[in-house]
C-alpha atoms as a PDB file:
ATOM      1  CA  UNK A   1      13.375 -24.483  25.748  1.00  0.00           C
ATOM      2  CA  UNK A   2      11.837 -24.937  22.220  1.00  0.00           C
ATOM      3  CA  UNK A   3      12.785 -26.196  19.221  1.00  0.00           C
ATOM      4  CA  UNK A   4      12.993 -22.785  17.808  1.00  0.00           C
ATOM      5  CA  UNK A   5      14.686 -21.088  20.726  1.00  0.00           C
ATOM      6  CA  UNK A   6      17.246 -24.323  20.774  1.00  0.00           C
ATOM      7  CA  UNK A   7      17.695 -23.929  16.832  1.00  0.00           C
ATOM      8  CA  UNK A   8      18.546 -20.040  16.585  1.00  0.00           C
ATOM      9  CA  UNK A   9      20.826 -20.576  19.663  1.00  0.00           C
ATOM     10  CA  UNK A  10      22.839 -23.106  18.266  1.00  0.00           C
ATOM     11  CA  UNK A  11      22.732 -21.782  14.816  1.00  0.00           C
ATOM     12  CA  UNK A  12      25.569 -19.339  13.454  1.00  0.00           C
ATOM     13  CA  UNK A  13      25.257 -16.427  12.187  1.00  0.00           C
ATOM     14  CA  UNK A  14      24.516 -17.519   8.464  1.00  0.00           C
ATOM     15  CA  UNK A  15      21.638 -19.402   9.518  1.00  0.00           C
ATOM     16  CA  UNK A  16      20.487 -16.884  11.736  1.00  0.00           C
ATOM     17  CA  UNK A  17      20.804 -14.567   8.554  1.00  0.00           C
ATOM     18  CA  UNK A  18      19.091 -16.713   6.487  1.00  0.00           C
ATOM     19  CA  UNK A  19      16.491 -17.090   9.431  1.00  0.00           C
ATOM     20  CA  UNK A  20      15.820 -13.176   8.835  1.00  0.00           C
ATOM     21  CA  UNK A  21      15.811 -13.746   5.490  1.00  0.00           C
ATOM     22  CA  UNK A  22      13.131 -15.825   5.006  1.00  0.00           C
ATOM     23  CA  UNK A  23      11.141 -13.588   7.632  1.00  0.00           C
ATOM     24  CA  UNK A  24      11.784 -10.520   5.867  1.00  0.00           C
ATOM     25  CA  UNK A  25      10.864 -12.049   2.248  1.00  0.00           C
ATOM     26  CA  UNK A  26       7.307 -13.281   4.051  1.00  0.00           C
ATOM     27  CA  UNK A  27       6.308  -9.310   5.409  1.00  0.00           C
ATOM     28  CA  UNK A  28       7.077  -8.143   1.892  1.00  0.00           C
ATOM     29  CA  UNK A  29       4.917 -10.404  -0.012  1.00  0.00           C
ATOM     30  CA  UNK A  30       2.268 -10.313   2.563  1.00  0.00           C
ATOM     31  CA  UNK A  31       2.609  -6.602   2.325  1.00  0.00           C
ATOM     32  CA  UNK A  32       2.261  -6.487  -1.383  1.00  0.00           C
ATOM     33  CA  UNK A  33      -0.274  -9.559  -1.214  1.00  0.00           C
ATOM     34  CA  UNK A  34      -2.680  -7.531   0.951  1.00  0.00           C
ATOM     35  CA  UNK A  35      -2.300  -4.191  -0.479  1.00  0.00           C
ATOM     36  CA  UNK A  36      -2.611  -4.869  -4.491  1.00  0.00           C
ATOM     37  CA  UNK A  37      -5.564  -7.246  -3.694  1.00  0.00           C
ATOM     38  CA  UNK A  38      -7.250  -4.234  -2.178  1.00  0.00           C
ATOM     39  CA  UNK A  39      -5.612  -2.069  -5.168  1.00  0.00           C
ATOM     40  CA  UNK A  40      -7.226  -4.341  -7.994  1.00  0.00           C
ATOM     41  CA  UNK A  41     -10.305  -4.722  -6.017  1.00  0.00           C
ATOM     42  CA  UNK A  42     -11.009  -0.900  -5.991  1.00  0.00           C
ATOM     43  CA  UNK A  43      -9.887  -0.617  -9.776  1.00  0.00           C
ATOM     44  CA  UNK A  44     -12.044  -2.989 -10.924  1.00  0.00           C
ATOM     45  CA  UNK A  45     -14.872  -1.505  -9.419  1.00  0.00           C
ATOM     46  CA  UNK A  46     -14.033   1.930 -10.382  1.00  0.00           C
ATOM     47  CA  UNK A  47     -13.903   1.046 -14.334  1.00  0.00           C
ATOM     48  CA  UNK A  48     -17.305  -0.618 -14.121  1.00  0.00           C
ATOM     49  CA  UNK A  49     -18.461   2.688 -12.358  1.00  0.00           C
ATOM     50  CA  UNK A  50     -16.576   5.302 -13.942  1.00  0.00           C
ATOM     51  CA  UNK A  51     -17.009   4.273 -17.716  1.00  0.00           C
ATOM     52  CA  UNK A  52     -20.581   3.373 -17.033  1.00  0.00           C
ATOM     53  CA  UNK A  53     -20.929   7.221 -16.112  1.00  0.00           C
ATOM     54  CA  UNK A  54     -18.708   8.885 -19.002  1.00  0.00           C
ATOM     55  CA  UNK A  55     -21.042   7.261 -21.454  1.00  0.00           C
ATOM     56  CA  UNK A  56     -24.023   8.026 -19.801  1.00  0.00           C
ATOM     57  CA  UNK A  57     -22.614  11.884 -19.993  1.00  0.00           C
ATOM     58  CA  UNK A  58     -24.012  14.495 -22.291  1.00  0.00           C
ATOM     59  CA  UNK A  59     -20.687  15.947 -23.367  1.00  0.00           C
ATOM     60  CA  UNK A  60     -17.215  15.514 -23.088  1.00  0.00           C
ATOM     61  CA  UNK A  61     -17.020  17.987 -20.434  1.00  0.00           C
ATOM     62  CA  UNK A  62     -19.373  16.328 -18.084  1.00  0.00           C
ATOM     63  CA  UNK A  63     -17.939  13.322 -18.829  1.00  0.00           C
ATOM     64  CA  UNK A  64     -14.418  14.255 -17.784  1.00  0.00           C
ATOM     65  CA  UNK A  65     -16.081  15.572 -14.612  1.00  0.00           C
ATOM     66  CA  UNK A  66     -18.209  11.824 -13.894  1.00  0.00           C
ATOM     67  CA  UNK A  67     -15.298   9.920 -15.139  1.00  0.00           C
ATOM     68  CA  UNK A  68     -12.433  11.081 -12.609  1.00  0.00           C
ATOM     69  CA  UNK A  69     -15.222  11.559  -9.112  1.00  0.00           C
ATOM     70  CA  UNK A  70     -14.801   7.852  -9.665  1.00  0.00           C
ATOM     71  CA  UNK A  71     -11.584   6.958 -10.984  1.00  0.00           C
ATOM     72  CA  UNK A  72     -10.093   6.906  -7.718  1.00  0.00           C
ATOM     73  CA  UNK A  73      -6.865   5.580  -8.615  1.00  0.00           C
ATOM     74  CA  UNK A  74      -6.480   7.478 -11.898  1.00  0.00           C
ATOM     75  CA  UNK A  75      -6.584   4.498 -14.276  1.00  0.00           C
ATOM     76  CA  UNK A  76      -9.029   6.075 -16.956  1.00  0.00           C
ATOM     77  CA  UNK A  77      -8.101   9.662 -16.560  1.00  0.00           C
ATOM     78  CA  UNK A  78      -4.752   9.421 -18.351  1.00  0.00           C
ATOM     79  CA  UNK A  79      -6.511   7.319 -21.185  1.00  0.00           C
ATOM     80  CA  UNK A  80      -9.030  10.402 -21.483  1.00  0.00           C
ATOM     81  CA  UNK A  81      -6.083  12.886 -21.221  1.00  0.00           C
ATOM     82  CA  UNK A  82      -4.269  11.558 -23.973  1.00  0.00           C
ATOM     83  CA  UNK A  83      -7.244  11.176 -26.169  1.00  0.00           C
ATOM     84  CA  UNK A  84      -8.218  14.757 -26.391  1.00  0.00           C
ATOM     85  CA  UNK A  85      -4.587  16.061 -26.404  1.00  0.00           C
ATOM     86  CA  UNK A  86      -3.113  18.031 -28.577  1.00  0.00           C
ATOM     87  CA  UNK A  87       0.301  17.504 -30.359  1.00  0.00           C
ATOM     88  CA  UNK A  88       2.704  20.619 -29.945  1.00  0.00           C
ATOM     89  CA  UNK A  89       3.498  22.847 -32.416  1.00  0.00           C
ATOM     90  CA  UNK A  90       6.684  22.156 -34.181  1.00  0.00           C
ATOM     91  CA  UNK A  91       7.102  18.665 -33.220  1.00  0.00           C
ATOM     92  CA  UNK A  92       7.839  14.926 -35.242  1.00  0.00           C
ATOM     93  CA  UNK A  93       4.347  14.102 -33.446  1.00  0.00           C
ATOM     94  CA  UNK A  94       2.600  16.805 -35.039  1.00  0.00           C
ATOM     95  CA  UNK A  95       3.695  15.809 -38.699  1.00  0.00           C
ATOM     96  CA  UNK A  96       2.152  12.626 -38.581  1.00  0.00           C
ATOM     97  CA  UNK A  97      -1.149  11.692 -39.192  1.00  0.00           C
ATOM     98  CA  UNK A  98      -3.907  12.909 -36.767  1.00  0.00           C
ATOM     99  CA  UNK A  99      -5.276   8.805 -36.594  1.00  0.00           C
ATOM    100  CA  UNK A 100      -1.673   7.948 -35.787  1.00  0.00           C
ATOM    101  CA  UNK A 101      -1.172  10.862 -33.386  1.00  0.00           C
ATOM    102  CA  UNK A 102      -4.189   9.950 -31.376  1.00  0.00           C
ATOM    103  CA  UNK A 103      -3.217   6.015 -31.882  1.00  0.00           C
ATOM    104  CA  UNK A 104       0.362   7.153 -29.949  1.00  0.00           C
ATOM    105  CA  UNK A 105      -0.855   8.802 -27.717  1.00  0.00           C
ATOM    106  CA  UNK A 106      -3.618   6.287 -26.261  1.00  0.00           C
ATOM    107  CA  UNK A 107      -0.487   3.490 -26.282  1.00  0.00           C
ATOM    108  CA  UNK A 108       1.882   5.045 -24.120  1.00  0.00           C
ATOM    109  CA  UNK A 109      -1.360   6.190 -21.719  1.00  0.00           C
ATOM    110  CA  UNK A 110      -2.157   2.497 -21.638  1.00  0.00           C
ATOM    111  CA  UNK A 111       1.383   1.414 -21.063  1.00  0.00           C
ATOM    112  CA  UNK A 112       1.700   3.548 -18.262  1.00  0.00           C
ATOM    113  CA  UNK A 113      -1.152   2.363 -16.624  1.00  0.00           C
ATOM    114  CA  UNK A 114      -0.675  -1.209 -16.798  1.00  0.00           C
ATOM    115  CA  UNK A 115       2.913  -0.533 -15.374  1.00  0.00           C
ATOM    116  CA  UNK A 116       1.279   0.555 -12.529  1.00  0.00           C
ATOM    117  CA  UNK A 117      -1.112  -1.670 -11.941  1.00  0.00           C
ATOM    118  CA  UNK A 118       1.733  -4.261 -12.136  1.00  0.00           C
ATOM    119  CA  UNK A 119       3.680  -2.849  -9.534  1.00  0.00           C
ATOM    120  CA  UNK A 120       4.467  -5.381  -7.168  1.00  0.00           C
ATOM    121  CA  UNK A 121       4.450  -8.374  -9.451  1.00  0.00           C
ATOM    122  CA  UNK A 122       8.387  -8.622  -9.772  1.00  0.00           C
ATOM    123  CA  UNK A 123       8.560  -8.954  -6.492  1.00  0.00           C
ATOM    124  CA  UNK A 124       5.896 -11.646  -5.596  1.00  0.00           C
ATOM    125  CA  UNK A 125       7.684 -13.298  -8.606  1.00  0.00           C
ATOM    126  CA  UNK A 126      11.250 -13.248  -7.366  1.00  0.00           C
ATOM    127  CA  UNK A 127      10.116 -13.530  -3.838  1.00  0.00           C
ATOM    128  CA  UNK A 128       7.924 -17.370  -4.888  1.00  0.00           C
ATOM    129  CA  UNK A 129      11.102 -18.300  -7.137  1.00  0.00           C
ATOM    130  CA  UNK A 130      13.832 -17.757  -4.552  1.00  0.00           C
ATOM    131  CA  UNK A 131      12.418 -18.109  -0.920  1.00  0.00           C
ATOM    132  CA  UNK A 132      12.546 -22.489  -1.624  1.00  0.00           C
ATOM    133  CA  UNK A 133      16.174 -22.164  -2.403  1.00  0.00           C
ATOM    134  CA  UNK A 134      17.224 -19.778   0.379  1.00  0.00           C
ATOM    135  CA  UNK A 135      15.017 -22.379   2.987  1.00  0.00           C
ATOM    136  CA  UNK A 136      17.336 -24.981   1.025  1.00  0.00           C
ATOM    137  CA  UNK A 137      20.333 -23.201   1.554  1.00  0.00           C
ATOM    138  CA  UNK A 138      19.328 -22.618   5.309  1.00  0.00           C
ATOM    139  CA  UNK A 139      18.937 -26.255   5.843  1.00  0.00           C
ATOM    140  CA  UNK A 140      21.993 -27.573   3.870  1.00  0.00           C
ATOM    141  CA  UNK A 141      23.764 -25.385   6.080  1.00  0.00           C
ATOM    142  CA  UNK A 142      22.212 -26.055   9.199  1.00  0.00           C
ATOM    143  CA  UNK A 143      23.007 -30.001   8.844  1.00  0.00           C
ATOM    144  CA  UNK A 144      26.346 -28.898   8.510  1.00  0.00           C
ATOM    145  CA  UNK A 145      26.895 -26.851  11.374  1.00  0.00           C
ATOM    146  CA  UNK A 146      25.225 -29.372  13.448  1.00  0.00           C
ATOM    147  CA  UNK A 147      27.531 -32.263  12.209  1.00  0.00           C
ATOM    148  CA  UNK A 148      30.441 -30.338  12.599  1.00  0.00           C
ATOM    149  CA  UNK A 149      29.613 -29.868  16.114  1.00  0.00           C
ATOM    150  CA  UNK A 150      28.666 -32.790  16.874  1.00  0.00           C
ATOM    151  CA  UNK A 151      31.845 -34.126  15.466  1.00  0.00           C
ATOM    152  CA  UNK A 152      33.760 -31.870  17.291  1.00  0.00           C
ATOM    153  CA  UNK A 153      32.136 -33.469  20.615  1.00  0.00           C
ATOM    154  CA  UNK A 154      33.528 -36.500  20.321  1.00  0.00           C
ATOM    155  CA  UNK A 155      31.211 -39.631  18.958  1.00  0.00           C
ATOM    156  CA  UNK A 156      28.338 -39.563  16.615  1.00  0.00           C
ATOM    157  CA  UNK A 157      24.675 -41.250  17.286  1.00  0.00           C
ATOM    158  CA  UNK A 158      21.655 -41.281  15.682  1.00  0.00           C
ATOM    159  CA  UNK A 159      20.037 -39.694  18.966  1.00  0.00           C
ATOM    160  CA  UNK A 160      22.471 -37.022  18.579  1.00  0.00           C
ATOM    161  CA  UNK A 161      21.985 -36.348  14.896  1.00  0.00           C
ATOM    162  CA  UNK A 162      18.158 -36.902  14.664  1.00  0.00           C
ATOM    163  CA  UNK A 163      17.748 -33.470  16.875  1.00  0.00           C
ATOM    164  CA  UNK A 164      20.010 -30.814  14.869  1.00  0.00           C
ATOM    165  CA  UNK A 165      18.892 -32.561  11.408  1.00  0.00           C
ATOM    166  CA  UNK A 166      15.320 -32.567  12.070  1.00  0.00           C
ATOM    167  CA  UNK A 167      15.974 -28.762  12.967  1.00  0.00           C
ATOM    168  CA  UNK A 168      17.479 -27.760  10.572  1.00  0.00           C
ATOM    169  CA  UNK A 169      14.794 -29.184   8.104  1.00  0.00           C
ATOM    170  CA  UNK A 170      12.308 -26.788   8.812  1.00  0.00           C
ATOM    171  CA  UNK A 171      14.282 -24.032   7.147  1.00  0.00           C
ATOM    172  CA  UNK A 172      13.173 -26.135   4.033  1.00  0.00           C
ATOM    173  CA  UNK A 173       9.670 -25.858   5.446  1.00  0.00           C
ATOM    174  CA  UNK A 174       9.513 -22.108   6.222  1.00  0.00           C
ATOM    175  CA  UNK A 175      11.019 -21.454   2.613  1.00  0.00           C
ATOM    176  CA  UNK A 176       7.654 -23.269   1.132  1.00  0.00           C
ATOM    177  CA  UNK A 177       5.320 -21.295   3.094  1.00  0.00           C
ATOM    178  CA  UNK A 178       6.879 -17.937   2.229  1.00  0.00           C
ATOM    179  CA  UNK A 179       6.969 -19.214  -1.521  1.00  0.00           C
ATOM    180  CA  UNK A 180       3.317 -20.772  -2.098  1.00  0.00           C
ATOM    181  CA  UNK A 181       0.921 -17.139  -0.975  1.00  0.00           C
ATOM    182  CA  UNK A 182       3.639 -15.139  -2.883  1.00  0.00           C
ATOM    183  CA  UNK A 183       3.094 -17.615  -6.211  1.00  0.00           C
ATOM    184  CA  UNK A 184      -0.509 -17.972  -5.588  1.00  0.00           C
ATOM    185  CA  UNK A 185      -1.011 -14.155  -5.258  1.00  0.00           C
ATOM    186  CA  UNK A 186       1.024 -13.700  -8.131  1.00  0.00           C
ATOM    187  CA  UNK A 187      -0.865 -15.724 -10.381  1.00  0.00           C
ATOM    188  CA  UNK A 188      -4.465 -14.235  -8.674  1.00  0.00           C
ATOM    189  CA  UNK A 189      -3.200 -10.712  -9.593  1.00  0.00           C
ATOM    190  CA  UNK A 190      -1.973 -11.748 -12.834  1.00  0.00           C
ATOM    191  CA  UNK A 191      -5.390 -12.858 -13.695  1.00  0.00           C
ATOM    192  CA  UNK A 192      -7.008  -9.826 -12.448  1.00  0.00           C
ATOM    193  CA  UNK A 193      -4.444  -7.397 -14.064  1.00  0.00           C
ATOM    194  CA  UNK A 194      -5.401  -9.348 -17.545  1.00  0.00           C
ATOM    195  CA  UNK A 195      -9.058  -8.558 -16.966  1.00  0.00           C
ATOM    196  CA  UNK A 196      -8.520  -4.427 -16.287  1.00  0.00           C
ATOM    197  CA  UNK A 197      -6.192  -4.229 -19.002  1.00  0.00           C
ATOM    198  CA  UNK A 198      -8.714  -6.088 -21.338  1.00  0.00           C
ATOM    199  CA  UNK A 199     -11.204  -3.723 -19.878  1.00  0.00           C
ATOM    200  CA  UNK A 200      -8.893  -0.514 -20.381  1.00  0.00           C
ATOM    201  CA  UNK A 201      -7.746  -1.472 -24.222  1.00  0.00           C
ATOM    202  CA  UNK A 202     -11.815  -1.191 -24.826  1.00  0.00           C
ATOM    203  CA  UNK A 203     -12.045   2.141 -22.777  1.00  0.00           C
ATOM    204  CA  UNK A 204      -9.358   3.435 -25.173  1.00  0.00           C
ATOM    205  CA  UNK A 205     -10.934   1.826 -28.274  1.00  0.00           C
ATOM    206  CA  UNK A 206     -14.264   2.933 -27.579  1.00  0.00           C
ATOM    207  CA  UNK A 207     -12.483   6.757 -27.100  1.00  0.00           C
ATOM    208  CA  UNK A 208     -10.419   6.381 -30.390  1.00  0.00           C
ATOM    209  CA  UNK A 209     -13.333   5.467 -32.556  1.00  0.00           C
ATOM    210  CA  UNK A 210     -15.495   8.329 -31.033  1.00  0.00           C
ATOM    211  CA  UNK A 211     -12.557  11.533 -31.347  1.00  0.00           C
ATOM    212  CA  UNK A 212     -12.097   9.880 -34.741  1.00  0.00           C
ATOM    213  CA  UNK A 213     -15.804  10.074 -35.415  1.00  0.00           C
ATOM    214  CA  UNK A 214     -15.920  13.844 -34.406  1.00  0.00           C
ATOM    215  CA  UNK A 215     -13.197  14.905 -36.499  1.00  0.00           C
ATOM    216  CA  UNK A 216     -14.521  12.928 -39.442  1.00  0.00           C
ATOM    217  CA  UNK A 217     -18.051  14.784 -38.984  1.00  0.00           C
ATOM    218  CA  UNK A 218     -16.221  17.987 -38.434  1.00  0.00           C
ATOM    219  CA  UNK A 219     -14.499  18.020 -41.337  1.00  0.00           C
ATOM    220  CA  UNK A 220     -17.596  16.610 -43.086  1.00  0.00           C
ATOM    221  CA  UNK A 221     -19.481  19.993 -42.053  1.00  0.00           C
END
């Protein structure tokens, strides 16, 4: 019989819970872990691509078209959207200055953006910040089952506790290698969601100086 197989038998059913815990907490961050790496991988390629093309455009038009056949995950798209929108009729937004307007407008396209390429962070986060503590928990526990029942059985040896201690430690163990990927990843992603968004705040610049260009020389004519 293994260690493992001798551990989860003996175990109760909190340590068995925390067990599936831990497990549970690992799929999840591997999950996220493996799909926002290939997420932020595609983005990143798909700005270089996509605003490469829109300024290489003739017209807005054309632009719009070479801009979304590569914004695959629809990153840029909003941020062009909400550039050449128009305010309705009758509304607070409409009163205010057409600068300002546009200004708005680009903001909340950005905000939304970055919110989704952040999806997934809270929970690498939480997951890197708890899963130590829960292994902790697991093991505190597990010592104390095992003491109990050796107590229960009559008289206590090292031989006997050396076994259901040393067991019980590597809760402590699997709580440290579902932490570390999750807080590596996080702080990879982190790093990678800084560079898009620095990217994406000079896509929206670069579109706020040029609509307020065109109205200037519109107005000018």
């Amino acid at each position: 019989m293994s260690g493992f197989q001798q551990f989860w038998q003996q175990g109760d059913a909190i340590t068995r819970g925390v067990a599936l815990l831990l497990l549970l907490m690992s799929i999840s961050a591997w999950v996220v872990i493996f799909w926002k790496g290939w997420l932020l991988r595609r983005v990143r390629t798909d700005i270089a691509r996509a605003v490469a093309a829109f300024w290489a455009a003739p017209d807005l038009a054309s632009g719009r078209e070479r801009l979304v056949a590569f914004d695959r995950e629809g990153v840029l798209e909003p941020l062009l959207s909400a550039a050449t929108a128009s305010p309705g009729a009758n509304t607070l937004e409409a009163r205010g200055h057409a600068d300002s307007q546009l200004t708005r407008r680009l903001r909340d396209a950005l905000h939304a953006v970055l919110a989704q390429l952040q999806y997934g962070q809270v929970l690498l986060a939480s997951i890197g910040s708890t899963a130590p503590f829960i292994g902790l928990f697991g093991t505190v526990w597990g010592i104390y089952h095992a003491l109990a029942s050796i107590s229960a059985g009559g008289s206590i040896t090292i031989e006997r506790v050396a076994g259901p201690v040393g067991e019980a430690l590597v809760m402590t163990a699997a709580g440290l290698a579902v932490a570390i990927p999750a807080v590596l990843a996080y702080n990879i992603f982190g790093k990678r969601v800084g560079a898009c968004e620095a990217e994406l705040e000079g896509f929206a610049h670069d579109l706020r100086e040029m609509i307020t260009d065109s109205g200037a020389a519109e107005a000018a004519a």
